[in-house]
C-alpha atoms as a PDB file:
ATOM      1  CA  UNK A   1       9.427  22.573 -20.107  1.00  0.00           C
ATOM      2  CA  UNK A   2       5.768  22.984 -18.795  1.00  0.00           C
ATOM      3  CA  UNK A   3       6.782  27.027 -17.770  1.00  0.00           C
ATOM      4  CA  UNK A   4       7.848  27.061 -21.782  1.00  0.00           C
ATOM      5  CA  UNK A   5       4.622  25.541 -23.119  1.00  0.00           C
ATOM      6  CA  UNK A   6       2.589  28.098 -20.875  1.00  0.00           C
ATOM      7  CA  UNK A   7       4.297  30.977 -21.962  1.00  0.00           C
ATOM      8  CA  UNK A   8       3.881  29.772 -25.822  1.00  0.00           C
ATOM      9  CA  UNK A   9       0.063  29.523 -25.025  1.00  0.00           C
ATOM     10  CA  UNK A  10      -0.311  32.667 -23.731  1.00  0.00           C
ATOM     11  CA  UNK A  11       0.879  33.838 -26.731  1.00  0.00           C
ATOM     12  CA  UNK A  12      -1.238  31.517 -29.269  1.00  0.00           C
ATOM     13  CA  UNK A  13      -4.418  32.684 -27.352  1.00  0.00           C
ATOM     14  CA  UNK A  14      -3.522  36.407 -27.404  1.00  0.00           C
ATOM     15  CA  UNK A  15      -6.655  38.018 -27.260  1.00  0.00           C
ATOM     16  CA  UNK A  16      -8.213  35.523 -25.025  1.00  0.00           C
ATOM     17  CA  UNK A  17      -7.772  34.292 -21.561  1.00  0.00           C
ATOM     18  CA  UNK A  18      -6.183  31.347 -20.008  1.00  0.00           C
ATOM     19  CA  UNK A  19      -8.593  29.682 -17.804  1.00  0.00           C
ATOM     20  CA  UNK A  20      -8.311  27.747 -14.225  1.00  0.00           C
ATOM     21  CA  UNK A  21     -10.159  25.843 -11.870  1.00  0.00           C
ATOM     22  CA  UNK A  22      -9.279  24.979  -8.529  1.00  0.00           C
ATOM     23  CA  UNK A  23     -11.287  23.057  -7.030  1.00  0.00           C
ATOM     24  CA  UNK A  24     -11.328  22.257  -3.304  1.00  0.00           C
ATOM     25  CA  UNK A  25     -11.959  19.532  -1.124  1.00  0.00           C
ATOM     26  CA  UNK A  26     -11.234  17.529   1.915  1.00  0.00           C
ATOM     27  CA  UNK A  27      -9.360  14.456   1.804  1.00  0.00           C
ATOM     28  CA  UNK A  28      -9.836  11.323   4.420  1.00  0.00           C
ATOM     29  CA  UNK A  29      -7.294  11.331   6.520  1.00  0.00           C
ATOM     30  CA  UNK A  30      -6.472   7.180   5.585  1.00  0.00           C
ATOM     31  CA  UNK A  31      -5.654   8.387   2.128  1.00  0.00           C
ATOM     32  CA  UNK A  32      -3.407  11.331   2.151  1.00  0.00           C
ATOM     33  CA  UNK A  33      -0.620   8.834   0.644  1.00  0.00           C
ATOM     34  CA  UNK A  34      -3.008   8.075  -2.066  1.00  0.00           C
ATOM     35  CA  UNK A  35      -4.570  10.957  -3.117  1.00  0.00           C
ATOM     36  CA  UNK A  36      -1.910  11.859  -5.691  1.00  0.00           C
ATOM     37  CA  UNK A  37      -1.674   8.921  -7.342  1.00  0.00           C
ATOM     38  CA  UNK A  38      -5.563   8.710  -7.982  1.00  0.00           C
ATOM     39  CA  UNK A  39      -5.001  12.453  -9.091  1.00  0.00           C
ATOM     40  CA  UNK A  40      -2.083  11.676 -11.819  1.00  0.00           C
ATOM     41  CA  UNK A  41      -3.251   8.106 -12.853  1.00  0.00           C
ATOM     42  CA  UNK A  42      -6.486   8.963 -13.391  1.00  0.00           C
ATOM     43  CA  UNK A  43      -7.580  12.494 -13.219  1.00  0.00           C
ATOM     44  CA  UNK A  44      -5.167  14.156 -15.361  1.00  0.00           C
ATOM     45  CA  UNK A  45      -4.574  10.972 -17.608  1.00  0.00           C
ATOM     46  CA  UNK A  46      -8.417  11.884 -18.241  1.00  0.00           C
ATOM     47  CA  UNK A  47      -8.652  15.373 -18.661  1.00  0.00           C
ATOM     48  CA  UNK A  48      -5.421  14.876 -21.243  1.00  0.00           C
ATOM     49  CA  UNK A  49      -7.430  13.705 -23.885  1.00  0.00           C
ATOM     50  CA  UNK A  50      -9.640  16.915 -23.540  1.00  0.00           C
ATOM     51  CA  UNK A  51      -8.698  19.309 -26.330  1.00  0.00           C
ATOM     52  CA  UNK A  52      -7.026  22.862 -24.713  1.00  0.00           C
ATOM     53  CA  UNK A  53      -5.991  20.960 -21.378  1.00  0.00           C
ATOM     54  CA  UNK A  54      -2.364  22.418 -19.952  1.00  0.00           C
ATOM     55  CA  UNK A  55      -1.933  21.412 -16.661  1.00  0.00           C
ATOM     56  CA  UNK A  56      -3.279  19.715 -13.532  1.00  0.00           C
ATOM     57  CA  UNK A  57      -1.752  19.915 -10.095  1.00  0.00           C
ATOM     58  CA  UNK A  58      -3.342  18.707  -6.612  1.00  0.00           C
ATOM     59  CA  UNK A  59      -2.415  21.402  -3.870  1.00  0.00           C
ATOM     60  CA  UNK A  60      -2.708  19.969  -0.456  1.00  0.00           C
ATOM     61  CA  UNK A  61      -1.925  21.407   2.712  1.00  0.00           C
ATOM     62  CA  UNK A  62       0.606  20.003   5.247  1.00  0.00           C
ATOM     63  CA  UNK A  63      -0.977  17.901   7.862  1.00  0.00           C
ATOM     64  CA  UNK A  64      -4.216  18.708   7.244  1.00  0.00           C
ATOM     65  CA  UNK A  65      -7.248  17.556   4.778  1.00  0.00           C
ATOM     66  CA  UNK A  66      -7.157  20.347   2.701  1.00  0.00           C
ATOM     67  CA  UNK A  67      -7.062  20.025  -1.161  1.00  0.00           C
ATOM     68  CA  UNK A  68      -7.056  21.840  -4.015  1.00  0.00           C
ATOM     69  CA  UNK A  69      -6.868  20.078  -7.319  1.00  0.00           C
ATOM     70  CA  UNK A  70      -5.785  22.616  -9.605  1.00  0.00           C
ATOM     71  CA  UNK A  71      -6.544  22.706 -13.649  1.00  0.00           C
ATOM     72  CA  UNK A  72      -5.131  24.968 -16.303  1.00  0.00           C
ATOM     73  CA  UNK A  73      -7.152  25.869 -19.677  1.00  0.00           C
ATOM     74  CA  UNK A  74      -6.018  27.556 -23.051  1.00  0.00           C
ATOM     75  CA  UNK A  75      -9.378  29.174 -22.783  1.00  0.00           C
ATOM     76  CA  UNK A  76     -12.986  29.624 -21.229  1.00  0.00           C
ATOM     77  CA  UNK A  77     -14.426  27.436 -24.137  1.00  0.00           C
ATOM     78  CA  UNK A  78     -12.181  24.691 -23.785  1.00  0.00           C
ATOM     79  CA  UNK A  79     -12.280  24.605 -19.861  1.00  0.00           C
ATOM     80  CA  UNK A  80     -16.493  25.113 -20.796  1.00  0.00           C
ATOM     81  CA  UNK A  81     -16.212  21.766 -23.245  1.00  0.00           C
ATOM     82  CA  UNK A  82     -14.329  20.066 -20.539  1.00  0.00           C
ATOM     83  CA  UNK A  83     -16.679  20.873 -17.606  1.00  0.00           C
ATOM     84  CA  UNK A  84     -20.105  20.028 -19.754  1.00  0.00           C
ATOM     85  CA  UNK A  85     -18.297  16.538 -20.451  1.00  0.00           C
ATOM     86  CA  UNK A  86     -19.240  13.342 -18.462  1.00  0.00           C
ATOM     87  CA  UNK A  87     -15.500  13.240 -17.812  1.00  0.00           C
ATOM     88  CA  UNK A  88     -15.661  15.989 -15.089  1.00  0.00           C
ATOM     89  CA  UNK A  89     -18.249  13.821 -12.731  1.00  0.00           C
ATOM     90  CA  UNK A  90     -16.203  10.336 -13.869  1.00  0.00           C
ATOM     91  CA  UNK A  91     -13.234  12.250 -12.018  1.00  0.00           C
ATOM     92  CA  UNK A  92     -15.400  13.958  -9.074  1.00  0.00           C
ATOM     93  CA  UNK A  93     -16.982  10.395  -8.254  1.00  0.00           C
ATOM     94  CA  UNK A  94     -13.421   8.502  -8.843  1.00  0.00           C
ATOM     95  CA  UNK A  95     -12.403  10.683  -5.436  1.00  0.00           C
ATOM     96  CA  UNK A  96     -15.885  10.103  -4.218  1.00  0.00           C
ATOM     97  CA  UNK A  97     -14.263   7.871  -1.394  1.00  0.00           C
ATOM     98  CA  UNK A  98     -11.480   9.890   0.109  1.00  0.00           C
ATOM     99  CA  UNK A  99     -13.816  13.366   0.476  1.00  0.00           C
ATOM    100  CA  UNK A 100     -14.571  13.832   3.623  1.00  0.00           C
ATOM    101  CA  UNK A 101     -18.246  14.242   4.902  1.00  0.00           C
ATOM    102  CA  UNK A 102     -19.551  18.031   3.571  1.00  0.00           C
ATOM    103  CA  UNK A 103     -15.524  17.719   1.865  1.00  0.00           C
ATOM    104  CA  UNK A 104     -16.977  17.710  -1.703  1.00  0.00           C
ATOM    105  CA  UNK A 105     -15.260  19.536  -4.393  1.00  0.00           C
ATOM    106  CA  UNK A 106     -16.064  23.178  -4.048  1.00  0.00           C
ATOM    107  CA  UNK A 107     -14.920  24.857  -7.317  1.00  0.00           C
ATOM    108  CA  UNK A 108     -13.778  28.668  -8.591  1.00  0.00           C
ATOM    109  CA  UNK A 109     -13.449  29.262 -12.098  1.00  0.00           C
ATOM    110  CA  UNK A 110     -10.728  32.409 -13.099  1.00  0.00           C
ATOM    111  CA  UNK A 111      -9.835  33.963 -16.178  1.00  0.00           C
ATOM    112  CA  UNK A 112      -5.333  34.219 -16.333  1.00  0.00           C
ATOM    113  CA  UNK A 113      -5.016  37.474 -16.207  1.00  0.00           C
ATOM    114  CA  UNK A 114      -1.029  37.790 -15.818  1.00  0.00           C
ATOM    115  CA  UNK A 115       1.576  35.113 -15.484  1.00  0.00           C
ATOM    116  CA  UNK A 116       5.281  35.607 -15.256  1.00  0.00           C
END
């Protein structure tokens, strides 16, 4: 269902980009079981009122502290009117407590250039 609504969008913003962030981090060890839930209770829940939000995912690696929360756009501007909005450091300071010292979000910003 989400694979249609992405294809659709690519469509409806022909002429523009998609747009993602992935943002990485490093997650305390005492809550890799509750990372996720933070992450889909409150992050995404958040950045669904946000006008041109797709899709949010949090990437982490196996055993390890390694995240990646990862955030799909319909374009630049909307991922801009997200990331100027107090919502974006209301989420980064929700996590505040599981980041591990110098574990901070680190983000990259990319246009979609192709999807299948």
């Amino acid at each position: 269902r989400n694979k249609d609504k992405v294809k659709i969008l690519a469509y409806k913003t022909f002429g523009e980009f998609m747009f993602v962030r992935m943002s990485h981090w490093k997650c305390k060890k005492e809550f890799w079981t509750e990372d996720f839930k933070l992450f889909n209770k409150g992050a995404v829940s958040i950045m669904e009122n946000h006008s041109g939000f797709i899709k949010a995912m949090l990437l982490g690696g196996k055993n390890t502290s390694e995240r990646i929360a990862f955030t799909m756009w319909e374009n630049e501007e909307a991922y801009s009117n997200f990331s100027s909005h107090k919502d974006l450091e209301k989420i980064i300071k929700m996590f505040e407590h599981m980041y591990e010292k110098n574990g901070s979000p680190k983000p990259f910003e990319y246009e979609v250039r192709s999807q299948s």
